[in-house]
N, C-alpha and C. Protein backbone atom coordinates (compact mmCIF):
# COMPACT_ATOMS: atom_id res chain seq x y z
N UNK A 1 -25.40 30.15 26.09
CA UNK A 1 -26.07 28.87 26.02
C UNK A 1 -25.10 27.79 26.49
N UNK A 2 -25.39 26.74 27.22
CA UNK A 2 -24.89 25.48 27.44
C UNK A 2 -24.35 24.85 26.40
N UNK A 3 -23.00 24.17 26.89
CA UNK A 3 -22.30 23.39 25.91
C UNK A 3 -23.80 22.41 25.05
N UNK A 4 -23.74 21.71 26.18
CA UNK A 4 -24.59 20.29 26.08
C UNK A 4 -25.50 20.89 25.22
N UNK A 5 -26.82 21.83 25.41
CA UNK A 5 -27.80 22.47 24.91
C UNK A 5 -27.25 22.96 23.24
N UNK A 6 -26.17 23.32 23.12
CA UNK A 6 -26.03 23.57 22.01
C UNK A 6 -25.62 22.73 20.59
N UNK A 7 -24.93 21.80 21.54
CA UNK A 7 -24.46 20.38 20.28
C UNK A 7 -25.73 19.58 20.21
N UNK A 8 -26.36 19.63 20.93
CA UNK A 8 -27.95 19.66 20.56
C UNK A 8 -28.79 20.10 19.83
N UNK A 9 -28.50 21.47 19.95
CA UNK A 9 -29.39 22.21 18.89
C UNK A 9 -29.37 22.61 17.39
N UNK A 10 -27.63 22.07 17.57
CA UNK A 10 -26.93 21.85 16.10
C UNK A 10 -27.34 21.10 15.47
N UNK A 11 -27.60 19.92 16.04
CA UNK A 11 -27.96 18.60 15.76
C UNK A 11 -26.63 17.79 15.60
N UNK A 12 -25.60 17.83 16.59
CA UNK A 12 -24.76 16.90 16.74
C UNK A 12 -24.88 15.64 17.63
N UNK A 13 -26.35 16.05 18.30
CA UNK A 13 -26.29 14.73 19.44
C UNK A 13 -28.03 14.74 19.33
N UNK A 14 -28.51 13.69 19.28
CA UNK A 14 -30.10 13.59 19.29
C UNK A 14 -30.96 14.03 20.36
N UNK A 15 -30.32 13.72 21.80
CA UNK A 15 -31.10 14.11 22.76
C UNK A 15 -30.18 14.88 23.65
N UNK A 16 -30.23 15.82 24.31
CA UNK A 16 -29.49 16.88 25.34
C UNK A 16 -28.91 15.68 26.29
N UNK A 17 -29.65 14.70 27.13
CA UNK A 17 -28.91 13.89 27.63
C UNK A 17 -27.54 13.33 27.32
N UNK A 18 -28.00 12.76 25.78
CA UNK A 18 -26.83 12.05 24.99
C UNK A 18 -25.48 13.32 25.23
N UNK A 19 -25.73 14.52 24.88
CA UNK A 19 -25.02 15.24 24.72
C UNK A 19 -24.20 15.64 26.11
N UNK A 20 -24.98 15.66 27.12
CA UNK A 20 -24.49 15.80 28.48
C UNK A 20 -23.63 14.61 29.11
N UNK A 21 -23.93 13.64 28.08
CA UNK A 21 -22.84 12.27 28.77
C UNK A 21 -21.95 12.41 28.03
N UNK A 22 -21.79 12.78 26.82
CA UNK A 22 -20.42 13.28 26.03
C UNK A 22 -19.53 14.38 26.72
N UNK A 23 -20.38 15.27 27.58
CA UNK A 23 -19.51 16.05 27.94
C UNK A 23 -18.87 15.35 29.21
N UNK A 24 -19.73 15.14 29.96
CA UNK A 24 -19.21 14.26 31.60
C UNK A 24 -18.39 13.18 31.00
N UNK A 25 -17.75 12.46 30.18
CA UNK A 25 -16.84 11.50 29.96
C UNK A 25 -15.58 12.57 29.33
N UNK A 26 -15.68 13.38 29.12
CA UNK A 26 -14.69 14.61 28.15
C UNK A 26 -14.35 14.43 27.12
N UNK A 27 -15.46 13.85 26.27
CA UNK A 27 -15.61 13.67 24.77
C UNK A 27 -15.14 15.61 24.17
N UNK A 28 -15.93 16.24 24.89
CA UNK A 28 -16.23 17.53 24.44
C UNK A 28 -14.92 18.50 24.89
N UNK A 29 -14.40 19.41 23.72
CA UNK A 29 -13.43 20.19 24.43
C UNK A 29 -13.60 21.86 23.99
N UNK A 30 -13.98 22.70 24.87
CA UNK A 30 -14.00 24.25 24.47
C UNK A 30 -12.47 25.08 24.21
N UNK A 31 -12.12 25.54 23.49
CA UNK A 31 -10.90 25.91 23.36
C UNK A 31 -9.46 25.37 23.86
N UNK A 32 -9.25 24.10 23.54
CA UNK A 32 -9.00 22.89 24.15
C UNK A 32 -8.70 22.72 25.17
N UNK A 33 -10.06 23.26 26.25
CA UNK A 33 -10.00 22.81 27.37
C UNK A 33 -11.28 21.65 27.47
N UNK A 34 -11.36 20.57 28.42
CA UNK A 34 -12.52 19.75 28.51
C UNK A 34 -13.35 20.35 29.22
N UNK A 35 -14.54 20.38 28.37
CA UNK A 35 -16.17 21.36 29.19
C UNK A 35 -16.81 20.35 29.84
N UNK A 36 -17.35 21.28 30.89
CA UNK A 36 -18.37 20.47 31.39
C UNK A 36 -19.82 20.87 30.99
N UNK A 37 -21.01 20.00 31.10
CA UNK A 37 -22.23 20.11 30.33
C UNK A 37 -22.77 21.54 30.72
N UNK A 38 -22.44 22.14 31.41
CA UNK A 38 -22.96 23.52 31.88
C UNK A 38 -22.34 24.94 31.26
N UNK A 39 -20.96 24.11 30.85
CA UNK A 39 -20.06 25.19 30.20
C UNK A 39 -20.65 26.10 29.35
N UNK A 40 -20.81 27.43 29.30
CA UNK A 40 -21.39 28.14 28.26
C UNK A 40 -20.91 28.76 27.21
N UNK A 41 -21.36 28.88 26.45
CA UNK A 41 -20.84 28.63 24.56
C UNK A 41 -20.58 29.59 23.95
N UNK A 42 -20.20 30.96 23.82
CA UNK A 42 -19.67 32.13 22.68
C UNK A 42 -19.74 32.36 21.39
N UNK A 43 -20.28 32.82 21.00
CA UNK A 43 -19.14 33.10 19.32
C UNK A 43 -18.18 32.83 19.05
N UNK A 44 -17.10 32.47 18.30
CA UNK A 44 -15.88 32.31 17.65
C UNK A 44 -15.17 31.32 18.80
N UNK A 45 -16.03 30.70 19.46
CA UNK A 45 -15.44 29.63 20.90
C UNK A 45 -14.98 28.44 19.35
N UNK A 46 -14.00 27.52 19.41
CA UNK A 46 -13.93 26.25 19.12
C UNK A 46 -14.27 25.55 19.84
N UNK A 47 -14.65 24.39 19.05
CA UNK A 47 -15.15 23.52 19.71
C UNK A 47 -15.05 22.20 19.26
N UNK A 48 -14.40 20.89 19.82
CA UNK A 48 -13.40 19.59 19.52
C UNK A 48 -14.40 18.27 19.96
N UNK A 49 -15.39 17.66 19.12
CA UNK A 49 -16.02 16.74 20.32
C UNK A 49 -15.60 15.42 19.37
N UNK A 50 -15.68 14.13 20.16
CA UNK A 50 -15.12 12.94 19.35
C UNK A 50 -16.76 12.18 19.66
N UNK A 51 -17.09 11.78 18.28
CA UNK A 51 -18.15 11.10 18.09
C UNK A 51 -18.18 10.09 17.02
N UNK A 52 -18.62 8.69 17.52
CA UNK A 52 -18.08 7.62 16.24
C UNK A 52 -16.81 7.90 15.99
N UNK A 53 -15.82 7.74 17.26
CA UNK A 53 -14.82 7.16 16.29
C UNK A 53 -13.98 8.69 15.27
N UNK A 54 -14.34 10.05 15.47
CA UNK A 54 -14.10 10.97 14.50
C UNK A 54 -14.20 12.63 15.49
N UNK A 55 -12.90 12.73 14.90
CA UNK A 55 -12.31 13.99 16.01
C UNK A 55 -13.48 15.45 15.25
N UNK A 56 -14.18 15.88 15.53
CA UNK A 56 -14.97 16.60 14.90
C UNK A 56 -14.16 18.31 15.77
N UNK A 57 -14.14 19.21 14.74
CA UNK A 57 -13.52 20.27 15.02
C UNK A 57 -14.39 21.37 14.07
N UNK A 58 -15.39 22.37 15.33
CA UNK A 58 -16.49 23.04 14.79
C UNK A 58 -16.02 24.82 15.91
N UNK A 59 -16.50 25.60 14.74
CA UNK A 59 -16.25 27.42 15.04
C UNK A 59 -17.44 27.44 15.29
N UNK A 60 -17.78 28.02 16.61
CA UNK A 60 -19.39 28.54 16.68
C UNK A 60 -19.60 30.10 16.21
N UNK A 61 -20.40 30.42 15.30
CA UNK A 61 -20.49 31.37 14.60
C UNK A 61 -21.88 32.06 15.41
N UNK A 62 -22.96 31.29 16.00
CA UNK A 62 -23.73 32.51 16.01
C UNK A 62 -24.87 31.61 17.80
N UNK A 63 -25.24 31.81 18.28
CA UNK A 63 -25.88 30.87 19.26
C UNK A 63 -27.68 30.87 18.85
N UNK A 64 -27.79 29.52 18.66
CA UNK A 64 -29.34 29.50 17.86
C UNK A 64 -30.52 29.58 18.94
N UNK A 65 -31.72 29.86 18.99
CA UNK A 65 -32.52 30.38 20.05
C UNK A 65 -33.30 28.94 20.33
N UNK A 66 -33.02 27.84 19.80
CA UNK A 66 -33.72 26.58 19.78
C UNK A 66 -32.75 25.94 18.82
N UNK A 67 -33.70 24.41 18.80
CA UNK A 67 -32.81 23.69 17.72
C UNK A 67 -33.65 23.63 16.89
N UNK A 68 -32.56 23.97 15.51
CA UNK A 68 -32.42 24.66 14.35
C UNK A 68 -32.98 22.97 13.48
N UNK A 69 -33.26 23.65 12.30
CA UNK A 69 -33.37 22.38 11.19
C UNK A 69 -32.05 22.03 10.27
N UNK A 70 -32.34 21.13 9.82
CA UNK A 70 -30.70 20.42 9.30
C UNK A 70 -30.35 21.79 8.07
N UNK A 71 -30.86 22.23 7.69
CA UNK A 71 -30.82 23.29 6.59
C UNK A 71 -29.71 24.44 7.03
N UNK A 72 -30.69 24.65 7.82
CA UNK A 72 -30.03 25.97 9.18
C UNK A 72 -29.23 25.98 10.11
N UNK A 73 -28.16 24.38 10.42
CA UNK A 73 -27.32 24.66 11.21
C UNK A 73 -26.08 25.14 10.22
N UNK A 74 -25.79 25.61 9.51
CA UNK A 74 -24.18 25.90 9.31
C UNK A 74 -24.72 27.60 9.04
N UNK A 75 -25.81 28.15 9.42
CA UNK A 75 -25.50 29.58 9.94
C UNK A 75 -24.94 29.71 11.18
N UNK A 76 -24.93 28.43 11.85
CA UNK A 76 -24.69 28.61 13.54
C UNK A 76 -23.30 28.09 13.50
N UNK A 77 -22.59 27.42 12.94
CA UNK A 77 -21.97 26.69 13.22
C UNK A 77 -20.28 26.56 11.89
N UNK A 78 -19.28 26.52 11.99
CA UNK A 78 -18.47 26.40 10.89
C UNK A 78 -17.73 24.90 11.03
N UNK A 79 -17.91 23.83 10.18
CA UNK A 79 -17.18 22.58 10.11
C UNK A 79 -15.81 22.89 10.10
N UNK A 80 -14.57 22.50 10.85
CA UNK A 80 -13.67 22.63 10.18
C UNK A 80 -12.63 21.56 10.08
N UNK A 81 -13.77 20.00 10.09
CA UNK A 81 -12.96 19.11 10.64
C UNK A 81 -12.23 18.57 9.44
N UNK A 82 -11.11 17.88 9.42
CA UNK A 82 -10.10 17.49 8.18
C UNK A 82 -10.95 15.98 7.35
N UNK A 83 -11.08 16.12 6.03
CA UNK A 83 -11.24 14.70 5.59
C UNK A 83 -10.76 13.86 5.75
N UNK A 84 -9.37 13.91 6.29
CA UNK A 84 -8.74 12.66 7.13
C UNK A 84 -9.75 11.57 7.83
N UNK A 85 -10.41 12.65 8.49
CA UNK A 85 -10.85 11.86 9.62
C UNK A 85 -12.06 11.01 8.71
N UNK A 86 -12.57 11.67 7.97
CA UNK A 86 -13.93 10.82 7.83
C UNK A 86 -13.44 9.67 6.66
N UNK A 87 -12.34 9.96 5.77
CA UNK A 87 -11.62 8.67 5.16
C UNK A 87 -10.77 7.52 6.52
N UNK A 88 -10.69 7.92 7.08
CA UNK A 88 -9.76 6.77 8.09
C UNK A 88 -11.70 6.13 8.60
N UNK A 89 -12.76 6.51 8.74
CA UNK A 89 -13.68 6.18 9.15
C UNK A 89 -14.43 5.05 8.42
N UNK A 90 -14.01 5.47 7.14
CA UNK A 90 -14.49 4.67 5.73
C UNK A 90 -13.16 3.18 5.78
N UNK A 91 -11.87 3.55 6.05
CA UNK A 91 -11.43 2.68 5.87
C UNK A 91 -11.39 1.75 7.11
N UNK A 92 -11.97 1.99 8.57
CA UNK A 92 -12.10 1.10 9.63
C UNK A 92 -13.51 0.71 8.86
N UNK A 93 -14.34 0.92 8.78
CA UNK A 93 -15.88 0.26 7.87
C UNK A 93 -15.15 -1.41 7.08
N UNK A 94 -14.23 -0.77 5.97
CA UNK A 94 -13.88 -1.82 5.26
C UNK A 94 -13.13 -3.21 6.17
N UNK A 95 -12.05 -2.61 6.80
CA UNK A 95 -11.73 -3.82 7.75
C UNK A 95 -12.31 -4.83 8.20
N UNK A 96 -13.89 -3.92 9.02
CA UNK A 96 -14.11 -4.59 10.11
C UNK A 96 -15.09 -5.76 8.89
N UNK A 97 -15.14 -5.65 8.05
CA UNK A 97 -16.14 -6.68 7.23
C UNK A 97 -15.63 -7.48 7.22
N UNK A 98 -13.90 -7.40 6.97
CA UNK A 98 -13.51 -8.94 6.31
C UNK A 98 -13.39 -9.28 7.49
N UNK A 99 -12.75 -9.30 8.97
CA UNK A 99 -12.61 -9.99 9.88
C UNK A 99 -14.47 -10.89 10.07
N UNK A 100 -14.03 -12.04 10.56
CA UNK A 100 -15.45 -12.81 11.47
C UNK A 100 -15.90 -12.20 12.20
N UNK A 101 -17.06 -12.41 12.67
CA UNK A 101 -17.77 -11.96 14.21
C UNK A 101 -17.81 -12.48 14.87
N UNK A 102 -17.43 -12.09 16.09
CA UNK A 102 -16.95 -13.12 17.01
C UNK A 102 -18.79 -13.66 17.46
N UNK A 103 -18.15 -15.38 17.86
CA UNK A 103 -18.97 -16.27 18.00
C UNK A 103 -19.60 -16.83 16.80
N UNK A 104 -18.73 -16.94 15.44
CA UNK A 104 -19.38 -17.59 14.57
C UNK A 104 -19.17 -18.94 14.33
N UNK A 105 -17.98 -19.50 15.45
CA UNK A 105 -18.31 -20.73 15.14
C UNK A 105 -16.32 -21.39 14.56
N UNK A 106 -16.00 -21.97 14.56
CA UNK A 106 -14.78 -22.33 13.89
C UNK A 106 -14.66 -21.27 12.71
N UNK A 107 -13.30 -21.57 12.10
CA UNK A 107 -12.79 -21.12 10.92
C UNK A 107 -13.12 -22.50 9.93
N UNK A 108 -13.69 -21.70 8.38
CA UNK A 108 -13.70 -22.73 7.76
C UNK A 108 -12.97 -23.27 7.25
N UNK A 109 -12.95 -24.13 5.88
CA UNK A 109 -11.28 -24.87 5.65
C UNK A 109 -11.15 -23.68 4.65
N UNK A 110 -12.01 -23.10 4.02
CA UNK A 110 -11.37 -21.86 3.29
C UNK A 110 -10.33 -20.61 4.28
N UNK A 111 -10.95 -20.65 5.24
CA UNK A 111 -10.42 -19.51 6.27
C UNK A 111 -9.10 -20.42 6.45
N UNK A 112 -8.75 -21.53 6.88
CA UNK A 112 -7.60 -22.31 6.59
C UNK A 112 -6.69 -22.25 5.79
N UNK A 113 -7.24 -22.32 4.38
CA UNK A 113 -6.69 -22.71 3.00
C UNK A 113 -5.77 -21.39 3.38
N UNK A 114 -6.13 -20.22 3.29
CA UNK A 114 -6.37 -18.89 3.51
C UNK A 114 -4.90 -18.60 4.29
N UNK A 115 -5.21 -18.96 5.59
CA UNK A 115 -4.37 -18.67 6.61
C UNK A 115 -2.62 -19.77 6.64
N UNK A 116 -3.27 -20.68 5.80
CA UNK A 116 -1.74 -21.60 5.57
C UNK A 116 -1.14 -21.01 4.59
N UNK A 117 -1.71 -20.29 3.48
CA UNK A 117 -1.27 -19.51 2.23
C UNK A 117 -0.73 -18.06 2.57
N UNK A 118 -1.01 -17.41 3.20
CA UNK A 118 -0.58 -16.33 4.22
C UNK A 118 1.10 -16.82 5.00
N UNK A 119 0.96 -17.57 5.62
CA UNK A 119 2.23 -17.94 6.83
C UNK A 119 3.40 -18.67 5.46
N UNK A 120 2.73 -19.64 4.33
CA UNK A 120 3.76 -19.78 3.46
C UNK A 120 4.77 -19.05 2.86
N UNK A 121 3.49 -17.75 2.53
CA UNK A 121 4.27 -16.60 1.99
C UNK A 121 5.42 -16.11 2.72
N UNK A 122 4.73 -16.07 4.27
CA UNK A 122 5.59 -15.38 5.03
C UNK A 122 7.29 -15.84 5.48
N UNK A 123 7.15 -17.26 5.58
CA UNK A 123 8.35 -17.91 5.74
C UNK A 123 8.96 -17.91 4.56
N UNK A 124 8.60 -17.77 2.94
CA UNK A 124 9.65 -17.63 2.34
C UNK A 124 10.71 -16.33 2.22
């Protein structure tokens, strides 16, 4: 089976397209080599794809004849990616809240108060 066709059928990518542009940019890596969307898929192949931001590292255990329901992919499939990754994911989440969005407009005098109380600290 096709790379692309299969992170598909896992349900790692919603549409085969999506999945075929992950591979053509070399999101996707087969035994850490970079596949192309045609590459075809094995048993016990690894398999390395980066999605959101998160190095995902999956054992293909069995090749499914279609795509499978969320129940039924980890007969096909073995996770073996580190919680690292999905805590460093949680902690870019928290960051990006406290920063502004860009185009909101000035800083307020709190964002001020804020930022003069910061540089005080720093010079002592």
């Amino acid at each position: 089976m096709r790379i692309d066709k299969y992170l598909w059928a896992v349900r790692y990518y919603k549409t085969r397209s999506l999945a075929t542009r992950a591979c053509k940019k070399g999101q996707v890596k087969i035994n850490e080599a970079i596949a192309k969307p045609s590459r075809e898929v094995y048993p016990t192949d690894k398999i390395e794809l980066r999605k959101n931001q998160i190095n995902y590292k999956l054992t293909v255990n069995d090749i499914p004849p279609n795509r499978v329901g969320a129940k039924l992919v980890d007969i096909y499939r073995t996770d073996t990616t580190p919680k690292e990754a999905f805590e460093a994911q949680d902690l870019l989440k928290y960051s990006k809240d406290y920063y502004r969005k860009k185009g909101t407009g000035r800083p307020t005098k709190k964002d001020r108060r804020d930022l003069d109380d910061f540089y005080e600290q720093d010079a002592e």
